[in-house]
N, C-alpha and C. Protein backbone atom coordinates (compact mmCIF):
# COMPACT_ATOMS: atom_id res chain seq x y z
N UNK A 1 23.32 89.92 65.36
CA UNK A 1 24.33 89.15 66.06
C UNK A 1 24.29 87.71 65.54
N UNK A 2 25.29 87.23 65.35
CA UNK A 2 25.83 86.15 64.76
C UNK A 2 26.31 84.77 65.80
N UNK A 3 25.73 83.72 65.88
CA UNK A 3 26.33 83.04 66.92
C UNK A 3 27.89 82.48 66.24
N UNK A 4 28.90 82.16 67.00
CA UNK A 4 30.28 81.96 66.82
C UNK A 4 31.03 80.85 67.83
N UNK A 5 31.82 79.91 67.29
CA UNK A 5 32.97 79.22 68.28
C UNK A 5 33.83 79.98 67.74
N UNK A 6 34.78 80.05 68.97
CA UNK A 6 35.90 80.46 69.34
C UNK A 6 36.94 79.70 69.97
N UNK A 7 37.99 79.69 69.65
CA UNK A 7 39.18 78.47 69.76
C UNK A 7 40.43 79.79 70.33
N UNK A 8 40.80 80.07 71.88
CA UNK A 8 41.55 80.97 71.68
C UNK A 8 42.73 80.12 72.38
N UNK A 9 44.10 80.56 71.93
CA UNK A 9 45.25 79.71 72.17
C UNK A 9 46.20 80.42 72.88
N UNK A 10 46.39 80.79 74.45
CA UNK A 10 47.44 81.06 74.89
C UNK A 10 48.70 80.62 75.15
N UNK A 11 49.80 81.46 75.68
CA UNK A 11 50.72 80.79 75.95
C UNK A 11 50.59 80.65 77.44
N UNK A 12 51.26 79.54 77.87
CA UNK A 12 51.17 79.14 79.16
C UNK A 12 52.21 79.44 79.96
N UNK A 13 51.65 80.26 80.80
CA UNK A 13 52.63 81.00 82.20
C UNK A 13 52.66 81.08 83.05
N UNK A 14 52.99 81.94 84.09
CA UNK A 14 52.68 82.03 85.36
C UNK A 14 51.56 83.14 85.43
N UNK A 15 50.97 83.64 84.24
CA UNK A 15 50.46 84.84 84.23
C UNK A 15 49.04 84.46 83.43
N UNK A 16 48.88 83.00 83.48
CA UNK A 16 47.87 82.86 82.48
C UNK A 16 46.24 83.44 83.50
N UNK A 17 45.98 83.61 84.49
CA UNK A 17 44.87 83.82 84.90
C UNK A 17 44.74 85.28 84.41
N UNK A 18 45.53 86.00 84.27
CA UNK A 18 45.78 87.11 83.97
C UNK A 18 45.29 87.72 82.12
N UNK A 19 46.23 86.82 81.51
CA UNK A 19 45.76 86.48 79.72
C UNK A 19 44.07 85.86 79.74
N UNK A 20 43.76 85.05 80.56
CA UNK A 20 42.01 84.42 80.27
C UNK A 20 41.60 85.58 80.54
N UNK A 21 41.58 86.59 81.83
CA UNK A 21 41.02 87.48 81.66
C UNK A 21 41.42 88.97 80.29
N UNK A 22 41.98 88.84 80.13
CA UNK A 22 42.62 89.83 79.10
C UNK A 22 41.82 89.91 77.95
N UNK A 23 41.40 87.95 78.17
CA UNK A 23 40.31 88.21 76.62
C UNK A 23 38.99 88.21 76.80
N UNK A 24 38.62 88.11 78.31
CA UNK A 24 37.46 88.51 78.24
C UNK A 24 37.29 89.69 78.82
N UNK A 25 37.83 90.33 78.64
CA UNK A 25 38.08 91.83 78.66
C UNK A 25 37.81 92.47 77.47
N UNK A 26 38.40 91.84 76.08
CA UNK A 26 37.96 92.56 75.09
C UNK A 26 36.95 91.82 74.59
N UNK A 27 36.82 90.67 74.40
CA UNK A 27 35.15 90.22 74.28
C UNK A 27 34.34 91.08 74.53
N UNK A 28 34.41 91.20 76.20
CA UNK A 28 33.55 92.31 76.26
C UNK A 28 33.29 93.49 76.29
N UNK A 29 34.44 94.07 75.95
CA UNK A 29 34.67 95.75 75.47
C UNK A 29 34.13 95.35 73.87
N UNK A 30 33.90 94.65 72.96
CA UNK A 30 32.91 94.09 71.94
C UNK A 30 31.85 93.58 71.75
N UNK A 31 31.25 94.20 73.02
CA UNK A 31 29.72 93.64 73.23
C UNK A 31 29.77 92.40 72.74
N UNK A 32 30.05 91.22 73.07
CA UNK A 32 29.98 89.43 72.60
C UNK A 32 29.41 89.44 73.83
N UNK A 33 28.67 88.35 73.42
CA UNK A 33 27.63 87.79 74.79
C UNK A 33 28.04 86.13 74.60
N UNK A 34 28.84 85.89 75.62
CA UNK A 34 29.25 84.28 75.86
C UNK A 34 27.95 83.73 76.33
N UNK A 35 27.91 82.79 75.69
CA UNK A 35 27.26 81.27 76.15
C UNK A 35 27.59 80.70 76.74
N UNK A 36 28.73 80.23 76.53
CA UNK A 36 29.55 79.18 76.90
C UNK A 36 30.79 79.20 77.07
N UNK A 37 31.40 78.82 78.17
CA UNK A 37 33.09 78.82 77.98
C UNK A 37 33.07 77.78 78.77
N UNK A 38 34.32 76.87 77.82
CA UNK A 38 35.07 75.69 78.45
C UNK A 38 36.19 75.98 78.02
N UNK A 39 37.05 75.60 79.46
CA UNK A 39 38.67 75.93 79.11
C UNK A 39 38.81 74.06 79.21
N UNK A 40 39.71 74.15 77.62
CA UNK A 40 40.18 72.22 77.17
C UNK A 40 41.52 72.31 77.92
N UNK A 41 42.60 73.71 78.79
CA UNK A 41 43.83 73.38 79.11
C UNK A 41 45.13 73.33 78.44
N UNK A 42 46.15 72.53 78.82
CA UNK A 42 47.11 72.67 78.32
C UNK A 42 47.33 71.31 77.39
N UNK A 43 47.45 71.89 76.30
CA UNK A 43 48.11 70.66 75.24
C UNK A 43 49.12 70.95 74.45
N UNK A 44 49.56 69.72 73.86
CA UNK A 44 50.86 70.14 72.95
C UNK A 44 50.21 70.53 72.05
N UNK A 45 51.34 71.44 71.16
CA UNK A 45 50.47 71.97 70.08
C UNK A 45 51.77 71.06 68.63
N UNK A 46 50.92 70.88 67.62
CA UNK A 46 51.51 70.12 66.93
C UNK A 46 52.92 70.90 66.44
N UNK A 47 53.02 71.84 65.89
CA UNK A 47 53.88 72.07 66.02
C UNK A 47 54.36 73.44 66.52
N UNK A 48 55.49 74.09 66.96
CA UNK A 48 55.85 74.85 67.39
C UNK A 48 55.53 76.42 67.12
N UNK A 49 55.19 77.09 68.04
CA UNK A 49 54.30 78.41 67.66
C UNK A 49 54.78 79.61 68.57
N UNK A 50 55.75 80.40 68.17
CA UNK A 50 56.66 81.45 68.68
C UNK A 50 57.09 80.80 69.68
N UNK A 51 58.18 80.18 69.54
CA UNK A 51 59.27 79.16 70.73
C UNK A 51 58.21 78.13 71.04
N UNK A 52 56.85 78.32 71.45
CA UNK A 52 56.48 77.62 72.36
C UNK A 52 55.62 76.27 71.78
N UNK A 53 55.80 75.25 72.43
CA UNK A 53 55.60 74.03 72.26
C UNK A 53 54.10 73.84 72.60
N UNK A 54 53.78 74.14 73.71
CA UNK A 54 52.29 73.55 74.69
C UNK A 54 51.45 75.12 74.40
N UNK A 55 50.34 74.96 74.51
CA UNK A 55 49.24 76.64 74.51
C UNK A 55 48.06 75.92 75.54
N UNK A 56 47.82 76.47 75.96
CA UNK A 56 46.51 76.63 76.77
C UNK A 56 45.19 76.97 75.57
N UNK A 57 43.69 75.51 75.55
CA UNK A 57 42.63 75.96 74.85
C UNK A 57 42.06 76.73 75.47
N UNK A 58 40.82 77.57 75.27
CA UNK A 58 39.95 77.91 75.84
C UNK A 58 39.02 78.21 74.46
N UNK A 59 37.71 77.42 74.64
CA UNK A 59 36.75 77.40 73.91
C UNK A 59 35.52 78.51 74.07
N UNK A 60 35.12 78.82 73.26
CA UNK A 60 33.83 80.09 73.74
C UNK A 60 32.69 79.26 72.62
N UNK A 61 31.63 79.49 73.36
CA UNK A 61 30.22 79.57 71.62
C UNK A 61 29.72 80.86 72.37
N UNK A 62 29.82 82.10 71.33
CA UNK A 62 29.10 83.44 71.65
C UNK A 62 28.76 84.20 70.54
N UNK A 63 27.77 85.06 70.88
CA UNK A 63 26.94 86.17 69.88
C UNK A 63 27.62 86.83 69.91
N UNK A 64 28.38 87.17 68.43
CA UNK A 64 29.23 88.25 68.00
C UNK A 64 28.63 89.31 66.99
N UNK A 65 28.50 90.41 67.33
CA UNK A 65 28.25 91.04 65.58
C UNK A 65 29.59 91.25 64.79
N UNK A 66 29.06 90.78 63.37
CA UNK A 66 29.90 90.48 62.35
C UNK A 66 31.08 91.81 62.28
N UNK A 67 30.38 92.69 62.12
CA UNK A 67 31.68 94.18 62.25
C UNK A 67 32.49 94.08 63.52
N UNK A 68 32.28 93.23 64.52
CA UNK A 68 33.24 93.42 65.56
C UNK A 68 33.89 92.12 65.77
N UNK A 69 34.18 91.01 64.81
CA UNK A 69 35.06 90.60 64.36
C UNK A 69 36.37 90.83 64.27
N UNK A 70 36.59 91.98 63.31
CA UNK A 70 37.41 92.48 62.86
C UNK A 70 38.41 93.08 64.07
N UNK A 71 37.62 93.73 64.87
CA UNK A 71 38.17 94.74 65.90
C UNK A 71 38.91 93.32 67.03
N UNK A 72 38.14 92.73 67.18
CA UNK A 72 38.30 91.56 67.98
C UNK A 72 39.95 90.95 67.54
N UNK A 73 39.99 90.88 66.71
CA UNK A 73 40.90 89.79 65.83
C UNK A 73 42.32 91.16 65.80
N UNK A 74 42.11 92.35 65.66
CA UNK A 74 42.97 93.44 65.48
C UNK A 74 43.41 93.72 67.32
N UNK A 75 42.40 93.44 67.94
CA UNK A 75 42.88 94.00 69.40
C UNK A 75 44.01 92.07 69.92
N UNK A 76 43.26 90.82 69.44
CA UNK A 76 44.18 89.62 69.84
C UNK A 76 45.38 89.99 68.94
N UNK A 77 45.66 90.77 68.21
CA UNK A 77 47.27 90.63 67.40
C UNK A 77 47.99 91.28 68.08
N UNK A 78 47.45 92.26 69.02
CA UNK A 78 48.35 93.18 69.89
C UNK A 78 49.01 92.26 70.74
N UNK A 79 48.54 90.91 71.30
CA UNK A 79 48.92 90.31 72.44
C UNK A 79 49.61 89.24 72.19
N UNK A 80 51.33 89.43 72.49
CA UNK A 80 51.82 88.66 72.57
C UNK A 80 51.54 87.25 72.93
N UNK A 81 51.17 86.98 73.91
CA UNK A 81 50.46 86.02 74.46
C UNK A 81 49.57 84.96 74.07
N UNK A 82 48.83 85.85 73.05
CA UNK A 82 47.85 84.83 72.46
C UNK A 82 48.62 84.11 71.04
N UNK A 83 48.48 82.89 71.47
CA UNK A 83 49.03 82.55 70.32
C UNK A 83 48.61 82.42 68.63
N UNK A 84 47.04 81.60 68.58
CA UNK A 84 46.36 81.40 67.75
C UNK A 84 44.75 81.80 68.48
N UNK A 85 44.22 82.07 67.30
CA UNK A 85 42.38 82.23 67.69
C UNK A 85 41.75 81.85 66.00
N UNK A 86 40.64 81.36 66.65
CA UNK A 86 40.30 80.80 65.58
C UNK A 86 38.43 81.10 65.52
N UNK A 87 38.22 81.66 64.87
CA UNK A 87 36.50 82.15 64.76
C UNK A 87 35.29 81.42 63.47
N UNK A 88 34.50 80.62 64.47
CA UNK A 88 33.54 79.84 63.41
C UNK A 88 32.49 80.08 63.41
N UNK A 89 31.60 80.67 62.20
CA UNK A 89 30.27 80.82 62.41
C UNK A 89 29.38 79.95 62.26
N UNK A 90 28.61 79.50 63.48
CA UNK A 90 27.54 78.42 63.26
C UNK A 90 26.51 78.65 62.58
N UNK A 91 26.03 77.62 61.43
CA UNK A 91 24.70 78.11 61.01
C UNK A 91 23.50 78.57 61.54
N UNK A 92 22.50 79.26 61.34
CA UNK A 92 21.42 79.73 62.13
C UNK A 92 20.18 78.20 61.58
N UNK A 93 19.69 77.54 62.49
CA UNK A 93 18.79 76.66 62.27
C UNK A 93 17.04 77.20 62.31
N UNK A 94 16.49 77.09 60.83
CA UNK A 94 15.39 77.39 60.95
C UNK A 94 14.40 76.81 61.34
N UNK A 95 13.51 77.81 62.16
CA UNK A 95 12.09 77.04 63.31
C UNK A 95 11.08 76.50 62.20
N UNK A 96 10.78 75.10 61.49
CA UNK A 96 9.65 74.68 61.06
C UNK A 96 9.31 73.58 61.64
N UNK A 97 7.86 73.68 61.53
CA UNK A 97 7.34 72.28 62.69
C UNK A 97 7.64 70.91 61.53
């Protein structure tokens, strides 16, 4: 397992409690083990991204394995909703005294 940020970009609705859970739904139907989640909210997005102007952030740092990436990234294309996601692997820091 690989530690990872995650940058996921919804669209903003009346249904968004609904979409946050949606993705941690498949997060965790991908065995990812969150660390961390901070939702950054609603911002403009620079420029325009299927009609929509503003997306909702929501930030993750979580243990992903690398093969479920893929699945991850194939199950967010199904969803309208999501607008952008964005996946970074942090380096692993080695223990020397």
């Amino acid at each position: 397992m690989n530690k990872y940020e995650l940058i996921v970009i919804l669209r903003p609705s009346d249904k968004l409690e609904s979409l946050k859970e949606k993705v941690r739904e498949i997060l965790k139907k991908n065995q990812v083990v969150i660390e961390s989640d901070e939702p950054w909210g609603i911002r403009s997005l620079a420029y325009t991204i299927d009609r929509a102007n503003d997306g909702y952030y929501e930030y993750f740092i979580a243990q992903i394995n690398p093969t479920a990436v893929s699945n991850i990234i194939a199950e967010f294309r199904l969803q309208p909703d999501i607008l952008r996601y964005l996946f970074v692997k942090l380096p692993t820091l080695s223990k020397t005294a």
